[in-house]
Protein backbone atom coordinates (compact mmCIF):
# COMPACT_ATOMS: atom_id res chain seq x y z
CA UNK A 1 -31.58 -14.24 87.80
CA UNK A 2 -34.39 -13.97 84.86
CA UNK A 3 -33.38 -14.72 81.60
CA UNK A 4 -32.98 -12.32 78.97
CA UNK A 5 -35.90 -10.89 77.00
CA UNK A 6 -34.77 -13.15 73.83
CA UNK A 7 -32.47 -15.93 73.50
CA UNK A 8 -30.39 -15.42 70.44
CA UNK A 9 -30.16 -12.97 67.64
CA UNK A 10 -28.55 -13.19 64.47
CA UNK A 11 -27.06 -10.32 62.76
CA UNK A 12 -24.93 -9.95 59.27
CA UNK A 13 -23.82 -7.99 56.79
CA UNK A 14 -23.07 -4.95 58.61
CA UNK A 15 -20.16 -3.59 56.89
CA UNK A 16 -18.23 -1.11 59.13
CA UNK A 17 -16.46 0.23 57.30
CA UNK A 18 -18.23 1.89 54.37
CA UNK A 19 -20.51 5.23 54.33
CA UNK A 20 -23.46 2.71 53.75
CA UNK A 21 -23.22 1.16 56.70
CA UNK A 22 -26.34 2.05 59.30
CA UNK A 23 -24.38 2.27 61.93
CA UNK A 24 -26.54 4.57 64.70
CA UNK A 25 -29.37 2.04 63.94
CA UNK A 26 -27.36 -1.13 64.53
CA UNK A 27 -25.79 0.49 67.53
CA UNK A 28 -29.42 1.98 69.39
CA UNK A 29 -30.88 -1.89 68.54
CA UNK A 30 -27.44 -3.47 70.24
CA UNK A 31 -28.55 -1.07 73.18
CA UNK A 32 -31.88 -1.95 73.41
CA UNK A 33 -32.18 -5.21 72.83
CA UNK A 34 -30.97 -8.21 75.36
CA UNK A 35 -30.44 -11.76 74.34
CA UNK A 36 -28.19 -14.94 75.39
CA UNK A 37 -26.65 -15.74 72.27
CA UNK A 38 -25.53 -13.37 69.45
CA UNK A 39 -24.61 -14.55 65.76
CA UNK A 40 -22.45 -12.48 64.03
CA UNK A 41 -23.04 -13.68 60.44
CA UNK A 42 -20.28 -12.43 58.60
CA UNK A 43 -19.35 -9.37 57.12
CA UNK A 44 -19.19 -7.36 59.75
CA UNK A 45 -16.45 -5.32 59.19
CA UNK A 46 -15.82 -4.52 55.37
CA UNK A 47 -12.09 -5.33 55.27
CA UNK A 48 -12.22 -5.11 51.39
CA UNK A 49 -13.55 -1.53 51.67
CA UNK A 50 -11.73 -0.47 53.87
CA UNK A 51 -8.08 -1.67 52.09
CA UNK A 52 -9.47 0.47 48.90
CA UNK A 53 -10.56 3.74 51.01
CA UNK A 54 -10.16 3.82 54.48
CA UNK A 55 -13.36 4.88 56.26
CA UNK A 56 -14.08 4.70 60.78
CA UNK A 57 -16.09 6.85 62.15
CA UNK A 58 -16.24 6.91 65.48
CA UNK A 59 -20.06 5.27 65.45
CA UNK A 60 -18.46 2.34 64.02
CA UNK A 61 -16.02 2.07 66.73
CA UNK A 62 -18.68 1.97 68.61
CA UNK A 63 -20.65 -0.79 67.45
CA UNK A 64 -17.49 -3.06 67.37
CA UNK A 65 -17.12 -1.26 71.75
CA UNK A 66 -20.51 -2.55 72.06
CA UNK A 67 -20.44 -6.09 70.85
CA UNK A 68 -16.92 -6.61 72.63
CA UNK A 69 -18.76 -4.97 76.44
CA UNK A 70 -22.04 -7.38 75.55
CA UNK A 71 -19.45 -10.77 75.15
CA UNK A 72 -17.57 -9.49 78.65
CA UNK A 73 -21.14 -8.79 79.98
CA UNK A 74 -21.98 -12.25 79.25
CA UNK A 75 -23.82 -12.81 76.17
CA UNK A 76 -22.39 -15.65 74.09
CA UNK A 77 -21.15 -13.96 71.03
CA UNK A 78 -20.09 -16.00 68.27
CA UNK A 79 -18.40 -14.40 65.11
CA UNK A 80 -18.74 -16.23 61.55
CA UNK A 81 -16.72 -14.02 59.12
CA UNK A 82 -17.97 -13.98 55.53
CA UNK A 83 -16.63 -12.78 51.98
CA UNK A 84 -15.93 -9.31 52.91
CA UNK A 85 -14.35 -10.29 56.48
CA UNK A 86 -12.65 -13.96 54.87
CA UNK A 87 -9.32 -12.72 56.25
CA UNK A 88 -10.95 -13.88 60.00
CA UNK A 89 -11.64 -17.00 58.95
CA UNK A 90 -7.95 -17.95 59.51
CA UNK A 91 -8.50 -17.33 62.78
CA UNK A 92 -11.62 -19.99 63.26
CA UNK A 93 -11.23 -21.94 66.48
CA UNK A 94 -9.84 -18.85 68.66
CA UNK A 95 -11.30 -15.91 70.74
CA UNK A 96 -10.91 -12.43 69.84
CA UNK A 97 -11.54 -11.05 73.94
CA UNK A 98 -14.60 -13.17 75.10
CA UNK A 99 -15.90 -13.37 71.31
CA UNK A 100 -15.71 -16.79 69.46
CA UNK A 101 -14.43 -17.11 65.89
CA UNK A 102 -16.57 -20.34 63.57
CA UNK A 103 -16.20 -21.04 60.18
CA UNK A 104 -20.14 -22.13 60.58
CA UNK A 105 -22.08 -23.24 62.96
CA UNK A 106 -25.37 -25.51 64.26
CA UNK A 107 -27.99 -23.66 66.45
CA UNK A 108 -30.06 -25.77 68.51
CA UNK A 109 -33.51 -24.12 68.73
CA UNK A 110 -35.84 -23.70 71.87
CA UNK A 111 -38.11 -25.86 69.93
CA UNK A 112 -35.06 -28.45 69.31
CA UNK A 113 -34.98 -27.41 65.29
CA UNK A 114 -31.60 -28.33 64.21
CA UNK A 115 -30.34 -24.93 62.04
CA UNK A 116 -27.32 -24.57 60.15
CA UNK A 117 -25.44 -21.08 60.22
CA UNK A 118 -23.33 -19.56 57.95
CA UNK A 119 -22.40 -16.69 56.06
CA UNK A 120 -23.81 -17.72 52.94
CA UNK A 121 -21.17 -16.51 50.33
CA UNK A 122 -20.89 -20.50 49.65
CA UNK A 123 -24.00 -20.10 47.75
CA UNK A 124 -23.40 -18.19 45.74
CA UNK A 125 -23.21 -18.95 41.91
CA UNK A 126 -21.06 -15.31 41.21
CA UNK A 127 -18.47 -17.11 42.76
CA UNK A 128 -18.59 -20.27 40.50
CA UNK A 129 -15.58 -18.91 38.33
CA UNK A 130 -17.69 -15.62 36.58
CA UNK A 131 -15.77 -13.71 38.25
CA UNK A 132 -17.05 -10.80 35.47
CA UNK A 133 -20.69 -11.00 36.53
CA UNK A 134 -19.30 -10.70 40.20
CA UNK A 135 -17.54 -7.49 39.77
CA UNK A 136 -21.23 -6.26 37.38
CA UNK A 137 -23.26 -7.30 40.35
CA UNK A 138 -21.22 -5.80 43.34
CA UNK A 139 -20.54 -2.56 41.29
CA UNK A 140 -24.60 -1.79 40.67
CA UNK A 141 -25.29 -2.93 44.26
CA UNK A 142 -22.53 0.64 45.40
CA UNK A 143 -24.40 2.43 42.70
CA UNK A 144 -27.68 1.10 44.44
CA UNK A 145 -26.31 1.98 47.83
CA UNK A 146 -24.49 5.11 46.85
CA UNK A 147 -28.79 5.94 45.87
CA UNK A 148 -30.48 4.81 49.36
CA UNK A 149 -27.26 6.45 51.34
CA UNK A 150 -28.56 10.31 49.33
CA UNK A 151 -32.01 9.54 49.19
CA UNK A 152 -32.45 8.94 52.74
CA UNK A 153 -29.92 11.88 53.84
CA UNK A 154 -32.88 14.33 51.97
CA UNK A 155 -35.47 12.81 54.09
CA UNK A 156 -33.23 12.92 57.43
CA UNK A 157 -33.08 16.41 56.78
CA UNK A 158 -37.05 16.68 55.82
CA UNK A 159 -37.76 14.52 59.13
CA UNK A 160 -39.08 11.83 56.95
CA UNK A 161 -38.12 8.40 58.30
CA UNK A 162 -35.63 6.04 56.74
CA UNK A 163 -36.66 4.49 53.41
CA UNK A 164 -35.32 1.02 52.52
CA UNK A 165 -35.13 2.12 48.72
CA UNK A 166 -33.12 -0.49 47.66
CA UNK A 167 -36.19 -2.96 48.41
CA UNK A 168 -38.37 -1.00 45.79
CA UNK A 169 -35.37 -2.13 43.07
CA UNK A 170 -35.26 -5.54 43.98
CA UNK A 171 -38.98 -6.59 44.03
CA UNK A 172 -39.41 -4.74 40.46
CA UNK A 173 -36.03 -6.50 38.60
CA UNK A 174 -36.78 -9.70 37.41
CA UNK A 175 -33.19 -10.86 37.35
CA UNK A 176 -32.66 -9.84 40.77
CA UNK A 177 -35.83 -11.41 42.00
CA UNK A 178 -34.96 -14.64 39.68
CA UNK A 179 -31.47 -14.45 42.04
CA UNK A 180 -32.88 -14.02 45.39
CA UNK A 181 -35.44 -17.10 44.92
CA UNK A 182 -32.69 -19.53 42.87
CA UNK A 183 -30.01 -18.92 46.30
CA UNK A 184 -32.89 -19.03 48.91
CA UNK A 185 -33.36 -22.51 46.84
CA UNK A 186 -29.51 -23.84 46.80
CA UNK A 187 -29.39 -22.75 50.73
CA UNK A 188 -32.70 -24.60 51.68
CA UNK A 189 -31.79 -27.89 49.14
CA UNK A 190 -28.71 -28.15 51.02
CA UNK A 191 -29.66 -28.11 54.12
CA UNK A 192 -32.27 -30.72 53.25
CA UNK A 193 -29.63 -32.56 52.11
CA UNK A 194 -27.75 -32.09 55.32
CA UNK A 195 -30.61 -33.39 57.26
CA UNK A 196 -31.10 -30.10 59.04
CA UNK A 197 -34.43 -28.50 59.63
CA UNK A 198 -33.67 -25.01 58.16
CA UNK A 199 -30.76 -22.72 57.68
CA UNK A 200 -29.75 -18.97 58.64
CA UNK A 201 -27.41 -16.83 56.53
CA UNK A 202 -26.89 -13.52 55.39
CA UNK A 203 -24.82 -12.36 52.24
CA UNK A 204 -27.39 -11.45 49.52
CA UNK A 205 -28.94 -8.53 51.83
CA UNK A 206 -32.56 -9.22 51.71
CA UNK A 207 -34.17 -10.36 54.66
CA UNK A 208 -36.72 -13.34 54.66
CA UNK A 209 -37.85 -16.49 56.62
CA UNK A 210 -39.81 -18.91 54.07
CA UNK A 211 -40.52 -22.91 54.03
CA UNK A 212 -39.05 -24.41 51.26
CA UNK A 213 -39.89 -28.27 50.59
CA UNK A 214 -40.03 -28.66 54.25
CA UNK A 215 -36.94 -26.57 54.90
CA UNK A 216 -37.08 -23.09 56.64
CA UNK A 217 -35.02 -20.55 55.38
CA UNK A 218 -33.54 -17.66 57.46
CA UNK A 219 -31.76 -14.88 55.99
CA UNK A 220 -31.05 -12.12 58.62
CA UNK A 221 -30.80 -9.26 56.44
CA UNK A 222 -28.03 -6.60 56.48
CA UNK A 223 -27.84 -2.85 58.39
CA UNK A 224 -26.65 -1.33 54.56
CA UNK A 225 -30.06 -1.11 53.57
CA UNK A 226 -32.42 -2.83 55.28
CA UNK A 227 -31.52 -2.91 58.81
CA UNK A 228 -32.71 -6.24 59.65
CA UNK A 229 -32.29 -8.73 62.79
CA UNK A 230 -33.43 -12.27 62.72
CA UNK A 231 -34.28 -13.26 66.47
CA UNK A 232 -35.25 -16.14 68.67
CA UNK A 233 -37.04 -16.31 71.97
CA UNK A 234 -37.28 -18.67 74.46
CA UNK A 235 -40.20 -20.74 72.66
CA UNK A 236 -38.60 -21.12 69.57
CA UNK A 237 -40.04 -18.45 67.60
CA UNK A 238 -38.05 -16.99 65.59
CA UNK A 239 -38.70 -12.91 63.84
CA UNK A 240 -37.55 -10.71 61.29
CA UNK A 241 -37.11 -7.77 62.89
CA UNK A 242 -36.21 -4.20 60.78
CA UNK A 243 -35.07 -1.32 63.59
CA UNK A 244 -35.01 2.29 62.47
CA UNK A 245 -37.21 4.97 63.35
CA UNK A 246 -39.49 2.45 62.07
CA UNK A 247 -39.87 -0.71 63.71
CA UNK A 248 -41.65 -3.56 63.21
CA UNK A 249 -41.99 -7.57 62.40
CA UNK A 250 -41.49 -8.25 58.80
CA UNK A 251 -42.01 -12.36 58.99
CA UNK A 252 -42.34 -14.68 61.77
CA UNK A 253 -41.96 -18.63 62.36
CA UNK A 254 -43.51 -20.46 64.95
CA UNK A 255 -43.06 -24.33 64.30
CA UNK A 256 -44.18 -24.94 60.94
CA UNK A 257 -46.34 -22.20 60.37
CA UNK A 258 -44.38 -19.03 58.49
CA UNK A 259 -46.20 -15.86 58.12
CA UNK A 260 -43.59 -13.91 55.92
CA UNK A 261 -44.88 -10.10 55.59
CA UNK A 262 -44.46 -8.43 52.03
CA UNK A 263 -40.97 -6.81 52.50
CA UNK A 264 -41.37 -4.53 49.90
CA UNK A 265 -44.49 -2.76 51.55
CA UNK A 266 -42.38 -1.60 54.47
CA UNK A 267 -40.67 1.07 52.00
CA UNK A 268 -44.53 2.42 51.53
CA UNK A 269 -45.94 2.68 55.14
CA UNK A 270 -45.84 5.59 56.67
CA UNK A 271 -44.16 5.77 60.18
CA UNK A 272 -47.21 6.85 62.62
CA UNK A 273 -48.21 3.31 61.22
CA UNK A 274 -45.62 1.24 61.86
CA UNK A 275 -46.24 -0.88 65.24
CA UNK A 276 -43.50 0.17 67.51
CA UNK A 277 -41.79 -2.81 69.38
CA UNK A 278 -43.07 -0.95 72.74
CA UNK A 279 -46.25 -2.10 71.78
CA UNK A 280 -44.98 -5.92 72.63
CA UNK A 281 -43.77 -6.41 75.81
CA UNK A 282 -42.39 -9.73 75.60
CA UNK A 283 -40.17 -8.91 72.77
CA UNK A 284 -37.44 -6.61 73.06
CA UNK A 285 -37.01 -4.48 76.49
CA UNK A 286 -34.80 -1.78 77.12
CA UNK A 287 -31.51 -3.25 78.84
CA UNK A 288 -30.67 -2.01 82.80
């Protein structure tokens, strides 16, 4: 029996749950795409959100249908809850069905790159007792949200396709940019430290795969704004992958040479063009 098209992917930050989660997106790529090994990076289901206001619609149902019929199917499907999901993490060591619960977890690459995985909440400096700045930060990143969810319900309607808004904000804030580079930092330091050769996480949403002092750093990206998947074939190479009606590579790795695309253009380039994954055969292929 061949092998699937890619051997792992690694997905976070998904939060079912709330109105900003990009549910049809996540669900059409978990159709589509065909792998060994799935990472579920934490925050997957918004438990916070969804003890303030309860929100399922039946999409997100679906999504959590489709990962549990990919685990039976047999994909390896491992589940490492984050801040929004930490209630899980009690469970760490078990099987929800055929899906297994980590607190973290090391991924052998193809290439034999040792890779730490984890939410990434750990590194977080909000959490180091400001619990004020927290509560500032998460409150203008729903205001953010609340933003992308209307702006990009106009252009559904003006069959425009989706814009990741929230990117445009971040690359133009210093503080924000200032926070995104000193955690990418901590996270590769760490796993220097650790004597791994790079680590994947989600948690701050913005995608990105960038050597730092000889460490790569993975962050997978979230399907609230961005709609990012961080994926691995069978050679080791790993991709940033963003899946709306736009599709396309946003950074790549391939041993030591990175080749990180400027994020923030994706939110300018029109869709007709936008290299559709079709055009790659050996990437992602529709599943039987």
């Amino acid at each position: 029996m061949a092998s699937p098209p890619l051997r792992t992917v690694f997905v976070s930050d998904v939060h079912l749950g709330t109105p900003d989660c990009k549910a049809e997106y996540l669900l059409d790529f978990l159709r589509t795409m065909r792998c060994q090994r799935l990472y579920l990076v934490g925050d997957i289901v918004d438990l916070e959100a969804l003890d303030r206001q309860p929100y399922w619609p039946a999409t997100h149902a679906a999504v959590l249908g489709q990962l549990l019929r990919m685990a039976r199917a047999g994909t390896e499907v491992i589940y490492i809850p984050g801040n929004h999901d930490a209630v899980m993490r009690r469970f760490a060591g078990r099987r929800i069905g055929a899906i297994r619960v980590m607190r973290d977890a090391i991924h052998i690459g193809a290439d034999g790159r040792r890779f730490r995985v984890s939410h990434g909440d750990e590194f977080d400096p909000h959490y180091g007792g400001r619990r004020w700045l927290y509560r500032l930060g998460d409150t203008s990143q729903r205001l953010i949200c609340w933003a992308n969810r209307h702006l990009n319900r106009w252009r559904h309607r003006h069959a425009l396709p989706y814009l990741p808004f929230t990117i445009i904000i971040k690359s133009r804030i210093a503080r924000a940019l200032a926070y995104i580079q000193q955690y990418e930092h901590l996270v590769a330091a760490t796993a220097r430290t650790q004597g791994f050769d790079g680590h994947i996480c989600g948690h701050i949403h913005f995608g990105g795969i960038r050597k730092i002092d000889g460490v790569l750093y993975c962050n997978d990206g979230d399907w609230v704004e961005h709609c990012t998947a961080l994926t691995e074939d069978h050679s080791g190479y790993l991709e940033l992958m963003h899946w709306t009606e736009q599709r396309t590579c946003l950074a790549n790795a391939r041993g030591d040479r990175v080749q990180p695309a400027a994020i923030a253009a994706l939110a300018f380039t029109a869709l007709p063009a936008v290299a559709s994954l079709s055009h790659h055969p050996n990437r992602l292929h529709q599943s039987a």
